[in-house]
N, C-alpha and C. Protein backbone atom coordinates (compact mmCIF):
# COMPACT_ATOMS: atom_id res chain seq x y z
N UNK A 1 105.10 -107.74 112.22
CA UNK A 1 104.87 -107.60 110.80
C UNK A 1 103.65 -106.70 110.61
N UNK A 2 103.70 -105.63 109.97
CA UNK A 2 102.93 -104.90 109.98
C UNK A 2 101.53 -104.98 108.88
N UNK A 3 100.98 -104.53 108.39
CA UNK A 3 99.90 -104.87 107.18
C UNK A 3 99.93 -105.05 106.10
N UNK A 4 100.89 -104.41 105.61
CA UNK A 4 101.56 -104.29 104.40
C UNK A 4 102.68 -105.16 103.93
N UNK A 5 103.18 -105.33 105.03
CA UNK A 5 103.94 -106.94 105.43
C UNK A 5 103.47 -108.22 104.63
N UNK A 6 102.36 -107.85 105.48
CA UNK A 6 101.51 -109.26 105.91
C UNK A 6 100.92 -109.33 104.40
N UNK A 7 100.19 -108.60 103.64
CA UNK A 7 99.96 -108.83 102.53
C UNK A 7 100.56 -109.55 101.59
N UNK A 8 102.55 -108.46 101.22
CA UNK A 8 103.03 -108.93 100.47
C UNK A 8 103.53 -110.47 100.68
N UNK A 9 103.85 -110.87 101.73
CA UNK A 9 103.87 -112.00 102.38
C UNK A 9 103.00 -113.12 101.52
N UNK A 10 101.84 -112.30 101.56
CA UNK A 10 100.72 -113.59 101.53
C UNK A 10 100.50 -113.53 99.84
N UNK A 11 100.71 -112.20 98.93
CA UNK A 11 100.74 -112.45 97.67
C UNK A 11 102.27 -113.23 97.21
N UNK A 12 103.21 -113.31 97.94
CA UNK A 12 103.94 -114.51 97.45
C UNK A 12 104.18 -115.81 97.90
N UNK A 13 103.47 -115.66 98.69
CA UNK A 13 103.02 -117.63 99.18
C UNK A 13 101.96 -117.79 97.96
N UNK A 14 101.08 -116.78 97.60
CA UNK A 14 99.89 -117.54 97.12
C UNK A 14 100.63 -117.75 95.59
N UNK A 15 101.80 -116.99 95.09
CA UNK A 15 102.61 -117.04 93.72
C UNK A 15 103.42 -118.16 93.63
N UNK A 16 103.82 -118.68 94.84
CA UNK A 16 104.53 -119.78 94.95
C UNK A 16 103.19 -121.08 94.91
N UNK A 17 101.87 -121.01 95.18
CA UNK A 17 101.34 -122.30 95.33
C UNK A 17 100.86 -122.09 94.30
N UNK A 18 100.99 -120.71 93.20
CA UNK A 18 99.61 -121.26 91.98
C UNK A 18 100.90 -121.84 91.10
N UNK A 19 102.27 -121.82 91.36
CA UNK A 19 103.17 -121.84 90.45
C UNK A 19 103.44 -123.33 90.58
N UNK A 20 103.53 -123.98 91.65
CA UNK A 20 103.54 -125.32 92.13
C UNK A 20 101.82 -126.09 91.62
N UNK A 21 101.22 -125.40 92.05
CA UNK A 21 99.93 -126.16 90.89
C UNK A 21 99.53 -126.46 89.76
N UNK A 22 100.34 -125.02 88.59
CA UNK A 22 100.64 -125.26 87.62
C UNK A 22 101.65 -126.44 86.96
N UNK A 23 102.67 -126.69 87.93
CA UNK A 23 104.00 -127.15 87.42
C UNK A 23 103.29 -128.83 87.63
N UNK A 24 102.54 -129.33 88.52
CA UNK A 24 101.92 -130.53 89.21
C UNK A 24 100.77 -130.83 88.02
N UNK A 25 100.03 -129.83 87.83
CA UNK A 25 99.14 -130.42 86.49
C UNK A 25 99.25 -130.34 85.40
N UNK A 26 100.72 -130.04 84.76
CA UNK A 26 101.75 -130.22 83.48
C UNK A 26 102.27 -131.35 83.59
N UNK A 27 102.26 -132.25 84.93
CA UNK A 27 103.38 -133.46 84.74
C UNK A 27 102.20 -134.54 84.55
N UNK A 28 102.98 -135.77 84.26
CA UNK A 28 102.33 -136.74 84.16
C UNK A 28 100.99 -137.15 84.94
N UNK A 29 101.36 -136.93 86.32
CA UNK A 29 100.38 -137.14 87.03
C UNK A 29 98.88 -136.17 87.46
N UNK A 30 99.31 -135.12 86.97
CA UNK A 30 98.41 -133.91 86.72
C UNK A 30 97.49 -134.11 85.56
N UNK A 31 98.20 -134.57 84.73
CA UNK A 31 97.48 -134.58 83.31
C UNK A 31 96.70 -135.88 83.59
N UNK A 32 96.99 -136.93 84.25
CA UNK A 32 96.02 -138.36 84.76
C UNK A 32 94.58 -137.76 85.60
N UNK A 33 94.82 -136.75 86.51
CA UNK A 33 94.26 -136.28 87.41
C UNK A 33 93.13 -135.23 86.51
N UNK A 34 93.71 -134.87 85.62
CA UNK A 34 92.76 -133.94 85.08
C UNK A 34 91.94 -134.36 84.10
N UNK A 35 92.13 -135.56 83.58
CA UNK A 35 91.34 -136.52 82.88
C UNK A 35 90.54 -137.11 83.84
N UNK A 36 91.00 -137.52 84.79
CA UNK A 36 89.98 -137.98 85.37
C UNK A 36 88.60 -137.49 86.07
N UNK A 37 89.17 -136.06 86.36
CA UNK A 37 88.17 -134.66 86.71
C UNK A 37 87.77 -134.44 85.48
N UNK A 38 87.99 -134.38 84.36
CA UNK A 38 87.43 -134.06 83.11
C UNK A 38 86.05 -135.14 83.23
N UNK A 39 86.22 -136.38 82.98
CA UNK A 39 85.69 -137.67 82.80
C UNK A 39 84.45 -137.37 84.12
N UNK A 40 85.00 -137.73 85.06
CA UNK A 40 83.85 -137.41 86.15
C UNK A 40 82.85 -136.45 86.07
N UNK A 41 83.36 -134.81 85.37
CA UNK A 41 82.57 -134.25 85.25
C UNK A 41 81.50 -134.64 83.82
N UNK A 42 82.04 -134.79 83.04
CA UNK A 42 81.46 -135.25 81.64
C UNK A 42 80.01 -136.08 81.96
N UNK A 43 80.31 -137.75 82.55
CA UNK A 43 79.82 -138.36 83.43
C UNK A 43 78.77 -137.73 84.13
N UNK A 44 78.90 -137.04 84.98
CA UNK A 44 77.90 -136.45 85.70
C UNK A 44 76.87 -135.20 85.61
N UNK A 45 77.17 -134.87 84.25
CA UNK A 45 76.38 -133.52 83.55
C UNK A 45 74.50 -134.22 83.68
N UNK A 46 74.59 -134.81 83.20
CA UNK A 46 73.34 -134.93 83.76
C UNK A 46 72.43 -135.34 85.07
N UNK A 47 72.97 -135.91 85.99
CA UNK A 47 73.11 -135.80 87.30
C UNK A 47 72.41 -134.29 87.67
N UNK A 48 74.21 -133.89 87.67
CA UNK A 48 73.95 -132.21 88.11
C UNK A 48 72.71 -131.29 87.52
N UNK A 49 72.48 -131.52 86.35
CA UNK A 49 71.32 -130.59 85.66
C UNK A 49 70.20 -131.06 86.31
N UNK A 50 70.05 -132.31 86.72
CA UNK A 50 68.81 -132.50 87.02
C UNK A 50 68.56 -132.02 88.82
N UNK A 51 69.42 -131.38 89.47
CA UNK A 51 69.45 -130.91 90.82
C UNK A 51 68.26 -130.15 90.59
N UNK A 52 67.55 -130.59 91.59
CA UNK A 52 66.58 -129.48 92.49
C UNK A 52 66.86 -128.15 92.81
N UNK A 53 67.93 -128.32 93.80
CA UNK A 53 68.04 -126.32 93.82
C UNK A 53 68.76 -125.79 93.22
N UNK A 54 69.23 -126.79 92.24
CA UNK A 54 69.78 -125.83 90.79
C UNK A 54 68.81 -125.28 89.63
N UNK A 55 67.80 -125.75 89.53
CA UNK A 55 66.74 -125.27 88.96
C UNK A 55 66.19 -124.12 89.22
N UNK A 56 65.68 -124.37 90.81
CA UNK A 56 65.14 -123.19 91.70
C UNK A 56 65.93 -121.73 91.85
N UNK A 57 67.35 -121.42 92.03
CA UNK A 57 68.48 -120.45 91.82
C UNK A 57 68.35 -119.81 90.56
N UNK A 58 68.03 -118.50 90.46
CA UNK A 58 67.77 -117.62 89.74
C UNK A 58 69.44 -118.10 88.51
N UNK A 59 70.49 -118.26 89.00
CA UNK A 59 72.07 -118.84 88.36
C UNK A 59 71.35 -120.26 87.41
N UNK A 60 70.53 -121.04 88.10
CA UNK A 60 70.29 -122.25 88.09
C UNK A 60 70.06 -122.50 86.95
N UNK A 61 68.78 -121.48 86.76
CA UNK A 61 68.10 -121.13 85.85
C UNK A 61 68.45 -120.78 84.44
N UNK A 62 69.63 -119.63 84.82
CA UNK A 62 70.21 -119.00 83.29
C UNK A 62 70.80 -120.12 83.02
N UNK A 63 71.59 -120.94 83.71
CA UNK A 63 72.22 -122.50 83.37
C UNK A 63 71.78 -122.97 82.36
N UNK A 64 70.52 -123.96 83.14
CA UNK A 64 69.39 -124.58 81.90
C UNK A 64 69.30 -124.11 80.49
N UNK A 65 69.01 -122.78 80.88
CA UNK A 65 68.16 -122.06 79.74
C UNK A 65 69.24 -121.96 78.37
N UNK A 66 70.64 -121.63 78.90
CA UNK A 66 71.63 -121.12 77.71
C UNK A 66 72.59 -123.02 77.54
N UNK A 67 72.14 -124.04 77.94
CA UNK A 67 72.63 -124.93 77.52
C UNK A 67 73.94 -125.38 78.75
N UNK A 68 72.95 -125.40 79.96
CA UNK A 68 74.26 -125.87 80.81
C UNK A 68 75.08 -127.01 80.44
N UNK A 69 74.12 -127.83 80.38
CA UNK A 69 75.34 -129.44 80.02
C UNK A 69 76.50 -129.19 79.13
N UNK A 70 76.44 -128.50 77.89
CA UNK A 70 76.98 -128.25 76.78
C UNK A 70 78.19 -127.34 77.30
N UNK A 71 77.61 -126.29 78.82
CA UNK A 71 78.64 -125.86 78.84
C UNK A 71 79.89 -126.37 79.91
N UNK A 72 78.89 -127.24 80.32
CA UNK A 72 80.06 -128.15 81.74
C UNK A 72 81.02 -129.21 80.91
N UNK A 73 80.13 -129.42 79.79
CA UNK A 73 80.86 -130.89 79.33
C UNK A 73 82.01 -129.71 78.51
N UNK A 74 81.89 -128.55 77.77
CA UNK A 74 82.92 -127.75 77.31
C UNK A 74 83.96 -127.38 78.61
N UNK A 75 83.74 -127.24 79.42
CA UNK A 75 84.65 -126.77 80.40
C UNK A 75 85.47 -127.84 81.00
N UNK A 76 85.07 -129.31 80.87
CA UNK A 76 85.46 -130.30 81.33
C UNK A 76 86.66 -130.58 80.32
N UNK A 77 86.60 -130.60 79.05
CA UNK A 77 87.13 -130.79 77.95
C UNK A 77 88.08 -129.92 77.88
N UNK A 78 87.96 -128.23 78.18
CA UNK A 78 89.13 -127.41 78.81
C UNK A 78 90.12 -127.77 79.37
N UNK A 79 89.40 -128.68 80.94
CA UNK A 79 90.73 -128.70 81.52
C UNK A 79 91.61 -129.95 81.56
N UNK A 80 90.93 -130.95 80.76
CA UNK A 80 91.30 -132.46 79.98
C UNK A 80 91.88 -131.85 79.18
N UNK A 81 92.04 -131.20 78.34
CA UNK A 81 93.19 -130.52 77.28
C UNK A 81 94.06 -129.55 77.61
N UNK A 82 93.85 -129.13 78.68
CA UNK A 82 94.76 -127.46 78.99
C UNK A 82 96.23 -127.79 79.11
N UNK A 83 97.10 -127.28 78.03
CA UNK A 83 98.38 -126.95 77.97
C UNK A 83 99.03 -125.62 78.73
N UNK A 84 99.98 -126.06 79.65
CA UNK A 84 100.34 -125.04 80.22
C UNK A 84 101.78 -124.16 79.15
N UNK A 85 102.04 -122.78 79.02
CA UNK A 85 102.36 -122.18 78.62
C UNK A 85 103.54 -122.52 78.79
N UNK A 86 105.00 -122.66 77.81
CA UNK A 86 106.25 -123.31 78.25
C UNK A 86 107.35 -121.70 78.11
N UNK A 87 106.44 -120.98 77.70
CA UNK A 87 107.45 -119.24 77.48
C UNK A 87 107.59 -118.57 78.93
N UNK A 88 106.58 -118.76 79.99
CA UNK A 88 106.85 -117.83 81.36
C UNK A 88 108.08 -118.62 82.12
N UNK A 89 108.56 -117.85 82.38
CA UNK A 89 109.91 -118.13 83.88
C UNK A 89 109.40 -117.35 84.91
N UNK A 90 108.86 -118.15 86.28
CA UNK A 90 109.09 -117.34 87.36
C UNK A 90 110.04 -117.56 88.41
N UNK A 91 110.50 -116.78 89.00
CA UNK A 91 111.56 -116.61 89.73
C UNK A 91 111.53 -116.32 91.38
N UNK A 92 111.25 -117.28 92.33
CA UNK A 92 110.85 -116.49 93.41
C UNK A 92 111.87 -117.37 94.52
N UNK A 93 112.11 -116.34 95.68
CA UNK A 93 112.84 -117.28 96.53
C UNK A 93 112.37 -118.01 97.94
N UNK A 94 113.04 -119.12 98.66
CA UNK A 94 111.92 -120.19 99.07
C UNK A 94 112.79 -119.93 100.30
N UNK A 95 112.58 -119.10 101.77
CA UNK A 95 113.04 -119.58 102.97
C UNK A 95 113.18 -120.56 103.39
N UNK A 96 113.94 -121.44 104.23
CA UNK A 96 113.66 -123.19 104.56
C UNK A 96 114.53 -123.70 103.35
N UNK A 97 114.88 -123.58 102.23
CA UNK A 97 115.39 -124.41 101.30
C UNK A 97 116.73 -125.03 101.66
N UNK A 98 117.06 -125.62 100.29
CA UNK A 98 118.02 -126.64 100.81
C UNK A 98 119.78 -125.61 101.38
N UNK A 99 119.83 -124.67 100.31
CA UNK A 99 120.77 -123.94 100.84
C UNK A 99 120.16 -122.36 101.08
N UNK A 100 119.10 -122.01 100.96
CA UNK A 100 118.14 -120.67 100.81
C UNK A 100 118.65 -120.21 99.69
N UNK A 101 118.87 -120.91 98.08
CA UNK A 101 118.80 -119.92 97.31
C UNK A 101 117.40 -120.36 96.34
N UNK A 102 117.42 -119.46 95.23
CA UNK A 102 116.27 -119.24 94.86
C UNK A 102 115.71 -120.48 93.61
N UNK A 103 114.50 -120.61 93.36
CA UNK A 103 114.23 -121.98 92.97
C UNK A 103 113.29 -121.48 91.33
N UNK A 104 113.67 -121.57 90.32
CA UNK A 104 113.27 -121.06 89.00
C UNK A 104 111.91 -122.05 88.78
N UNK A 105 110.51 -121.67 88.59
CA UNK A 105 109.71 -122.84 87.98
C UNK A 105 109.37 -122.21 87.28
N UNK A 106 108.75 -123.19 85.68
CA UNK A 106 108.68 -122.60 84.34
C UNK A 106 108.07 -123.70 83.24
């Protein structure tokens, strides 16, 4: 397999696992999972702000300064709410399958 191979190869394994990650944190149990990562993070905003070498890190710093908590607990709340898009169809095909034809997730 040559380089170019090997690439396209690897940009559709990685199309097949973000498509399977997507489809996993749309279902029931995704959406439990992401509340609960929501929650944990929420929870722990102040924890984290109060890190030592998060202070010290020049990153650390702009954190603090522009309202980190405000923006972890916003990002937490992102992905505790994130609706996945129900308009894309992707279409890719799965070697190993049950008869090798192709498997629609959407």
């Amino acid at each position: 397999m040559n380089g170019m191979e090997r690439m396209t190869h690897l940009a559709e394994r990685a199309n097949i696992a973000i498509e399977e990650l997507l489809e996993f944190l749309d279902s029931p149990p995704g959406r439990r999972l992401r509340g609960v990562l929501a929650g944990a993070v929420i929870v722990s905003v102040p924890l984290i702000m109060r890190m030592p070498g998060l202070k010290r890190s020049p990153l650390g710093r702009l954190v603090a300064v522009t309202g980190g908590g405000a923006i972890l607990v916003g990002l937490a709340e992102a992905i505790r709410d994130w609706e996945r898009d129900g308009g894309t169809t992707v279409t890719h095909h799965r070697s190993g399958g049950p008869s090798g034809t192709s498997a629609t997730a959407g």
